[in-house]
Protein backbone atom coordinates (compact mmCIF):
# COMPACT_ATOMS: atom_id res chain seq x y z
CA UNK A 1 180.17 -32.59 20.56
CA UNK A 2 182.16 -32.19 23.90
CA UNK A 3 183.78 -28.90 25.16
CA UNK A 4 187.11 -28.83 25.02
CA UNK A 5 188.22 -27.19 28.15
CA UNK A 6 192.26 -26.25 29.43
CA UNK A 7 193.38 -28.22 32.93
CA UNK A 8 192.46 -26.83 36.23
CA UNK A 9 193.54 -23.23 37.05
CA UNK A 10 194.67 -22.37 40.54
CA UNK A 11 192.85 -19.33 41.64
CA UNK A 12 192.80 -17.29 44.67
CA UNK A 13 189.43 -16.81 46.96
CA UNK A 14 188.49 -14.35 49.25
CA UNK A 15 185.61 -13.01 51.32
CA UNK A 16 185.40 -11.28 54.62
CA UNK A 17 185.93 -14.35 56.71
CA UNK A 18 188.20 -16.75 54.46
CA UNK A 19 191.29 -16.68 51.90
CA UNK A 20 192.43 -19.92 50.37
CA UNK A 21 193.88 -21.24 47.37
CA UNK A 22 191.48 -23.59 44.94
CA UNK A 23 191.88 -25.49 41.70
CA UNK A 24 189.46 -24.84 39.43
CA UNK A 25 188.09 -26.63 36.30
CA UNK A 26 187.22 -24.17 33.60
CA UNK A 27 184.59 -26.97 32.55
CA UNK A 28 182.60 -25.95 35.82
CA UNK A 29 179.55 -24.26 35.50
CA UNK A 30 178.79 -20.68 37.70
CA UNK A 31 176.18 -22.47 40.01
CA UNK A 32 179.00 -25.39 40.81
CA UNK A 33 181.77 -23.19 41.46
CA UNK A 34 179.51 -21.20 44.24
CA UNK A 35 178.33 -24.62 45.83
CA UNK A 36 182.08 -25.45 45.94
CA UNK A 37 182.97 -21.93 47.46
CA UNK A 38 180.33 -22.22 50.51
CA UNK A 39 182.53 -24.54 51.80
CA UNK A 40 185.62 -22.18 51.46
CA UNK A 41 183.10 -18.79 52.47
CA UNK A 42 180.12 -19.79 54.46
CA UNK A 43 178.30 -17.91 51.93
CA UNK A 44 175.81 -19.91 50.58
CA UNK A 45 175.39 -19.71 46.93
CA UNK A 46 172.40 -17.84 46.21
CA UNK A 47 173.68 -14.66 48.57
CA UNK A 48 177.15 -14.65 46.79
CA UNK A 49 178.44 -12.13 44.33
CA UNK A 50 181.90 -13.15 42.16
CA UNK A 51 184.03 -10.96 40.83
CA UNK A 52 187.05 -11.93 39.09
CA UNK A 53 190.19 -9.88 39.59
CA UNK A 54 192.40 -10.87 36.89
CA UNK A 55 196.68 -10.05 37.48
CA UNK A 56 197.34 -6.62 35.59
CA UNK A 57 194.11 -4.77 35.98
CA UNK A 58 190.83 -5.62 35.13
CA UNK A 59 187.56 -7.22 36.76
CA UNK A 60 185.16 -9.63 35.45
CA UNK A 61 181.95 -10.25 37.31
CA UNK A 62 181.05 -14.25 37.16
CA UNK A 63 177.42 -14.34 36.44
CA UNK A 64 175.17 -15.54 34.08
CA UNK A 65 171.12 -15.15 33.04
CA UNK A 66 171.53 -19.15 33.67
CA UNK A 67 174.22 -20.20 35.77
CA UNK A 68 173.84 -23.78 35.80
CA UNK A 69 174.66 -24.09 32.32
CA UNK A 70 177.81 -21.23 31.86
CA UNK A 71 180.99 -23.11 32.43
CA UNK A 72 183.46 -21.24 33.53
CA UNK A 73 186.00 -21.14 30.33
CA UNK A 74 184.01 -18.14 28.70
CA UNK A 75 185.32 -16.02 31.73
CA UNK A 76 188.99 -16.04 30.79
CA UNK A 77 190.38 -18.04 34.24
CA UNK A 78 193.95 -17.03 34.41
CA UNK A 79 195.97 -18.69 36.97
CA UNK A 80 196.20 -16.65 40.19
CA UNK A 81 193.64 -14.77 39.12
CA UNK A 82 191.62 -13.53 42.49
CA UNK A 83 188.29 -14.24 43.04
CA UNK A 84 186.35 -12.31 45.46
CA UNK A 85 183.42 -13.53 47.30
CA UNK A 86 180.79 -11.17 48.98
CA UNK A 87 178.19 -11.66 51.23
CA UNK A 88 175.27 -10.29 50.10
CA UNK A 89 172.32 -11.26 52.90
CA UNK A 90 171.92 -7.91 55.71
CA UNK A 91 174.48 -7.98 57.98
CA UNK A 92 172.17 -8.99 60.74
CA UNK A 93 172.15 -12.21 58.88
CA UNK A 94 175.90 -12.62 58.25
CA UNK A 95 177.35 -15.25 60.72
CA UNK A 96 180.39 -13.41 62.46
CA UNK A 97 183.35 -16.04 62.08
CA UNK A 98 186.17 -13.98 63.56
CA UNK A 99 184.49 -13.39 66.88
CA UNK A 100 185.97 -16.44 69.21
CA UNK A 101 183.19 -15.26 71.60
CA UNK A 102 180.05 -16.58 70.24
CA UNK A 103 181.71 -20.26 70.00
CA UNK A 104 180.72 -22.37 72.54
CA UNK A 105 183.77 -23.57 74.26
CA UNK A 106 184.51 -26.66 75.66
CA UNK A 107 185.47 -26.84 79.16
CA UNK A 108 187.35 -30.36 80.40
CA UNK A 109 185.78 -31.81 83.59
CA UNK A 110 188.11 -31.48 86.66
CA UNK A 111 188.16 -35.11 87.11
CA UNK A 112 189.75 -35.81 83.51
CA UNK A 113 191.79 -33.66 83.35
CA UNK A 114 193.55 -34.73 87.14
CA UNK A 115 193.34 -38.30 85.29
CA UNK A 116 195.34 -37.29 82.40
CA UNK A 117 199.17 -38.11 82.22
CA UNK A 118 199.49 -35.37 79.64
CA UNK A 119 199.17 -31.91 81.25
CA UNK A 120 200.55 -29.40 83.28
CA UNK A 121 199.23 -30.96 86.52
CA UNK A 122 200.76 -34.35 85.75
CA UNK A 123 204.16 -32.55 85.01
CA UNK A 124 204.01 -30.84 88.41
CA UNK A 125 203.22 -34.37 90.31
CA UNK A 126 205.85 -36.08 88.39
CA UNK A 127 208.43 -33.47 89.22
CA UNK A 128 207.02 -33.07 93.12
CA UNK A 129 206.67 -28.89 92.26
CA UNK A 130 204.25 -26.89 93.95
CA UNK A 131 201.74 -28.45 95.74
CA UNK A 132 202.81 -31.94 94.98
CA UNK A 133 206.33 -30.64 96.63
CA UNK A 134 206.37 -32.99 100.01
CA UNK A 135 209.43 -30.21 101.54
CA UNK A 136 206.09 -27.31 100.71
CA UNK A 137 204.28 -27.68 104.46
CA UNK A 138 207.74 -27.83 106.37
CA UNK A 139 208.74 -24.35 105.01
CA UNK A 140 208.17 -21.55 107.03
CA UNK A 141 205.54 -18.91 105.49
CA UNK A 142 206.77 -15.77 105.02
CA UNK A 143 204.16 -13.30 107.25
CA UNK A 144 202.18 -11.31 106.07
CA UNK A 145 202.68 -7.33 105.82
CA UNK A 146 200.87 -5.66 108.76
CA UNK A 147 198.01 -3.35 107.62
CA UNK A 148 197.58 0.69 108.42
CA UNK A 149 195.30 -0.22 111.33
CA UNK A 150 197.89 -2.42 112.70
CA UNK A 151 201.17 0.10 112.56
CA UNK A 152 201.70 2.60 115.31
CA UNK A 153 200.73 6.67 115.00
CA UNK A 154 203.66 8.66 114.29
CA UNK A 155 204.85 10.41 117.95
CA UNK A 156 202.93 8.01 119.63
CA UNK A 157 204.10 7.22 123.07
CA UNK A 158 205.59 3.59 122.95
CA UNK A 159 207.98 1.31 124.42
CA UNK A 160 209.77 -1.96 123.42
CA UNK A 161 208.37 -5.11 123.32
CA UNK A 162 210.30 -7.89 125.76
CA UNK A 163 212.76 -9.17 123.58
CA UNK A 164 213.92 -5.87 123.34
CA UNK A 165 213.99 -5.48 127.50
CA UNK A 166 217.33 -4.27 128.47
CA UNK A 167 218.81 -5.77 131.92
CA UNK A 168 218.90 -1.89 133.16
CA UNK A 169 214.60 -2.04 132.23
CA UNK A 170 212.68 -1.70 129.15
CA UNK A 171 213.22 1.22 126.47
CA UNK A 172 210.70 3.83 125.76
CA UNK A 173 210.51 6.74 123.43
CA UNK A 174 208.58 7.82 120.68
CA UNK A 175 207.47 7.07 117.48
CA UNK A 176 209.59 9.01 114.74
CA UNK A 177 209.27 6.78 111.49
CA UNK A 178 206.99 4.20 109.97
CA UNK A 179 208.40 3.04 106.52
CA UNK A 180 210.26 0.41 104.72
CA UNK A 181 214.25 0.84 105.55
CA UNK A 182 216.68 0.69 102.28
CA UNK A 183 219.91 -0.15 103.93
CA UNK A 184 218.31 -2.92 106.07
CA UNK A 185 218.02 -6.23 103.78
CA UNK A 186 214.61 -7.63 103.64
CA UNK A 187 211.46 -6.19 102.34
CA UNK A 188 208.67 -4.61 104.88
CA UNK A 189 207.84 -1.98 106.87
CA UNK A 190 210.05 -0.54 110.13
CA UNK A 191 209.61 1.48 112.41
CA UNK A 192 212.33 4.20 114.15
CA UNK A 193 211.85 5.16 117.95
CA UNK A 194 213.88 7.67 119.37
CA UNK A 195 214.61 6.41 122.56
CA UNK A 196 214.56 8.49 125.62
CA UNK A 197 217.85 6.95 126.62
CA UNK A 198 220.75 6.63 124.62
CA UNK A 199 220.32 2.60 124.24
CA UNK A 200 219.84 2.55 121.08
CA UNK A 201 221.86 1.46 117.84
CA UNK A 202 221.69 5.04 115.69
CA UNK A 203 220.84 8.26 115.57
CA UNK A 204 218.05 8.08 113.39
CA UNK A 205 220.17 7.20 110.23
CA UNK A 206 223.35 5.36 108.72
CA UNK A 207 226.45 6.11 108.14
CA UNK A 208 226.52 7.18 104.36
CA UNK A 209 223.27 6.16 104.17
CA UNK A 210 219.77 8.20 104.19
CA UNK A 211 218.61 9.88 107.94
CA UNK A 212 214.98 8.47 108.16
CA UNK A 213 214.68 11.09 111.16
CA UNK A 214 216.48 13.06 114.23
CA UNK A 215 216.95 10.72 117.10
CA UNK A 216 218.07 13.98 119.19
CA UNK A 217 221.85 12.42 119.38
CA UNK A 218 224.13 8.95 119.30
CA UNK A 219 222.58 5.94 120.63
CA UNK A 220 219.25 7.71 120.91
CA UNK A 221 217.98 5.97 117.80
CA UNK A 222 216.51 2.32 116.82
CA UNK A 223 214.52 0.80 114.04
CA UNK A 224 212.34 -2.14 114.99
CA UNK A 225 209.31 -4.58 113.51
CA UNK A 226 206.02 -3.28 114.23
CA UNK A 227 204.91 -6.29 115.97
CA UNK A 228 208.16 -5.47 118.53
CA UNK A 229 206.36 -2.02 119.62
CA UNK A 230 203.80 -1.31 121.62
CA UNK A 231 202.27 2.24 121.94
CA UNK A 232 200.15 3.65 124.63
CA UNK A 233 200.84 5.86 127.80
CA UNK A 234 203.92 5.13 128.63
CA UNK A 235 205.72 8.52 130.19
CA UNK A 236 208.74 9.74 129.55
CA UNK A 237 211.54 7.55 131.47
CA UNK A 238 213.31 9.34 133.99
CA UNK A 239 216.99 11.30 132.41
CA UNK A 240 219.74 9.41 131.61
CA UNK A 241 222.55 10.64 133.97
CA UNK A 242 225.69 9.48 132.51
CA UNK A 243 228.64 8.27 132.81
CA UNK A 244 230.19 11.75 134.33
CA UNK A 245 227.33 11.14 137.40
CA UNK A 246 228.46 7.22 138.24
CA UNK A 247 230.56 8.16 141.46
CA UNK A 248 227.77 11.00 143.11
């Protein structure tokens, strides 16, 4: 006489490392449905432990004095029912499969990759961006920022460099700021002599703007690149005498 067994139930299985959704055949022995769940778990069937959590309360352990011969319609298979799966080897035996880190990962060969028509790198070449730009070498490279070592003391001595070189002789003063500037456009640093002659552009600030420091009066004060100053010994140049002196 054959056992008369209901159509597959749908049931849900869990375990620490999987959920899925599985037809079942009520006509399935205990041992078969663990052999099927390894593949679902990694659990292999002699360390598992099923419980059946059935909708509306109520748990039903799946086991059996012989396993191989229970089917699985004795155990009341509703469909949705939940079946939990645990592990019961020592954890130090457990593999971890949600830590990425102990899978050996494969790493694509430089060569292939350049040979593939598929990737980033192949997009870039098509599209002449970044290196692959041909316009990339003519562009001028921004220079670098100058380090601490390379900007000047503040009240150093300095003077001008000889771009700077008026046609009445070169400007000196001293160092009174070393900063970035807001109201000039560009980033960097700047620096702010006051002049000891009034041939300058400020007077240590701007108009409606921030004073960065006190050039001592009009004209007296002049922000400047670092690499346009030179600092040293340079005494103070002789006093201005004015317009008011031009006919003594």
């Amino acid at each position: 006489m054959s056992l008369q067994t209901a159509q597959d139930v749908p049931l849900l299985v869990t375990s620490d490392n999987a959920r899925a959704e599985r037809r079942v055949s009520p006509a399935w022995s205990v041992a078969t449905l663990k052999q099927k769940l390894e593949t679902v778990t990694g659990v292999p069937p002699a360390a598992q432990r099923l419980v059946l959590k059935v909708p509306g309360g109520g748990e039903v352990p799946l086991e059996a004095v012989d396993e191989e011969r229970t089917p699985l319609v004795g155990f009341g298979l509703q469909p949705y029912a939940e079946v939990v799966v645990t592990d019961t080897r020592p954890p130090s035996l457990r593999p971890n499969f949600n830590d990425s880190t102990l899978v050996e990962k494969y790493t694509m060969p430089s060569e292939a990759y350049a040979s593939r028509s598929d990737s980033v790198l192949a997009w870039k070449r098509r599209n002449q961006l970044g290196r692959f730009d041909p316009s990339a070498e003519a562009r001028p490279q921004q220079p670098a920022s100058p380090s601490a070592s390379q900007l000047p003391p503040l009240n150093a001595r300095c003077r001008l460099g000889e771009a700077d070189h008026q046609e009445a002789g070169e400007r000196r003063g001293t160092i009174a700021y070393v900063g970035p500037v807001e109201e000039i456009p560009g980033d960097g640093v700047w620096v702010g002599v006051r002049l000891d002659e009034p041939l300058g552009r400020n007077d240590g600030g701007f108009e409606g703007g921030k004073r960065y420091f006190d050039a001592g009066g009009k004209k007296r004060g002049v922000f400047v690149k670092p690499e346009r100053v030179e600092w040293g010994d340079f005494p103070v140049v002789e006093d201005y005498l004015g317009e008011e002196m031009e006919e003594m």
